[in-house]
C-alpha atoms as a PDB file:
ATOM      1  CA  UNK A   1     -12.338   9.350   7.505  1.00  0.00           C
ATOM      2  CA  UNK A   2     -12.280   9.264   3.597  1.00  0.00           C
ATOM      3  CA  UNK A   3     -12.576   5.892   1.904  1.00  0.00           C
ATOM      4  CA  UNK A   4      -9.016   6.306   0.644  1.00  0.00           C
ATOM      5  CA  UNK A   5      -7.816   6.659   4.186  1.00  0.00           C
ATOM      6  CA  UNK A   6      -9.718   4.288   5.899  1.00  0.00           C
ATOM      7  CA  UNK A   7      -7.707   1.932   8.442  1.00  0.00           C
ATOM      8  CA  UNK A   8      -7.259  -1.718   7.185  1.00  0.00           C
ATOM      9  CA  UNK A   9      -6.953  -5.041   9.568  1.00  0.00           C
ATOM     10  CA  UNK A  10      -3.344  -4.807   8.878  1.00  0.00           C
ATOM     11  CA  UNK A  11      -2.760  -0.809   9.336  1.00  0.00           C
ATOM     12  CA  UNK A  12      -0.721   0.398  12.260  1.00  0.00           C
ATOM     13  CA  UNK A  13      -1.607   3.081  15.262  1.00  0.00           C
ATOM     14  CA  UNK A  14       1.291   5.064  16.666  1.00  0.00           C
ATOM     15  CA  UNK A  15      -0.542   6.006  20.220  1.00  0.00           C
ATOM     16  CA  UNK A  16       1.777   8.542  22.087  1.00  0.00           C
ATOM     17  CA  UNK A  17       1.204   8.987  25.908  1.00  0.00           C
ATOM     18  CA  UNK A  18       2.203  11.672  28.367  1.00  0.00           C
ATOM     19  CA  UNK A  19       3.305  10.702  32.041  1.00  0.00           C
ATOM     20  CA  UNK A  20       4.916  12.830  34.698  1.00  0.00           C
ATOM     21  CA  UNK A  21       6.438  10.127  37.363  1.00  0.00           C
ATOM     22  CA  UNK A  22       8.885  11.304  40.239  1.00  0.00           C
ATOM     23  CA  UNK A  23      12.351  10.510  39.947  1.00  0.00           C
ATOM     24  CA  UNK A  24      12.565   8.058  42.776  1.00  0.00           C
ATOM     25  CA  UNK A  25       9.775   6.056  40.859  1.00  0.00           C
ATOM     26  CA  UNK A  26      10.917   5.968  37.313  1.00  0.00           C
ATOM     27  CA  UNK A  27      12.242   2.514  37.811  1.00  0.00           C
ATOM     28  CA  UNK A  28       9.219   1.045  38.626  1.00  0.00           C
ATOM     29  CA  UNK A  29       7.509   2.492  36.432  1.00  0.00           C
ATOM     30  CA  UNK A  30       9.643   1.266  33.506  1.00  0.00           C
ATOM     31  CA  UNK A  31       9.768  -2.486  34.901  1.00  0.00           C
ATOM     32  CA  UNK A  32       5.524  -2.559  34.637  1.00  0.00           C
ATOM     33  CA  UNK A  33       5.337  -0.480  31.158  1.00  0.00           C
ATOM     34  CA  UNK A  34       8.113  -2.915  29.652  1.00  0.00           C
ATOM     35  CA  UNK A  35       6.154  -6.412  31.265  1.00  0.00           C
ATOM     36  CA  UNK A  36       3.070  -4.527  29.353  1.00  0.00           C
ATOM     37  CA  UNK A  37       4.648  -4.074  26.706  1.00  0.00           C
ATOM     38  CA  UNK A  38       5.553  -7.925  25.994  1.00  0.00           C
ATOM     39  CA  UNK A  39       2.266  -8.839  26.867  1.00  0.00           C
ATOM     40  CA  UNK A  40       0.563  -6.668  24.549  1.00  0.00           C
ATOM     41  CA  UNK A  41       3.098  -7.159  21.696  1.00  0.00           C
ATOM     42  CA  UNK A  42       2.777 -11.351  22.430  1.00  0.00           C
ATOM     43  CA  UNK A  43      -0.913 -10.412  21.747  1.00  0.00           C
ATOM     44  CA  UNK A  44      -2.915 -11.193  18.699  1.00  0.00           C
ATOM     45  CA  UNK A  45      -4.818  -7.857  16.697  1.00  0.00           C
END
């Protein structure tokens, strides 16, 4: 990482993540990645 490009306290990170869940679990598995996703969001940094 170059000076120029270097990540400040403020910059941004787009993290992209592969899962494979079966059908009959999708729900769940939306309900608990959404409740993370508040409490991650609600989090400072």
């Amino acid at each position: 990482m170059t000076t120029e490009s270097a990540l400040t306290p403020d910059s941004s990170v787009t993290f992209i993540n592969v899962f494979e869940i079966a059908a009959d679990e999708l729900d769940a598995f939306v309900e608990k990645w959404e409740e993370r996703a508040r409490l991650m969001r609600d989090k400072p940094g």
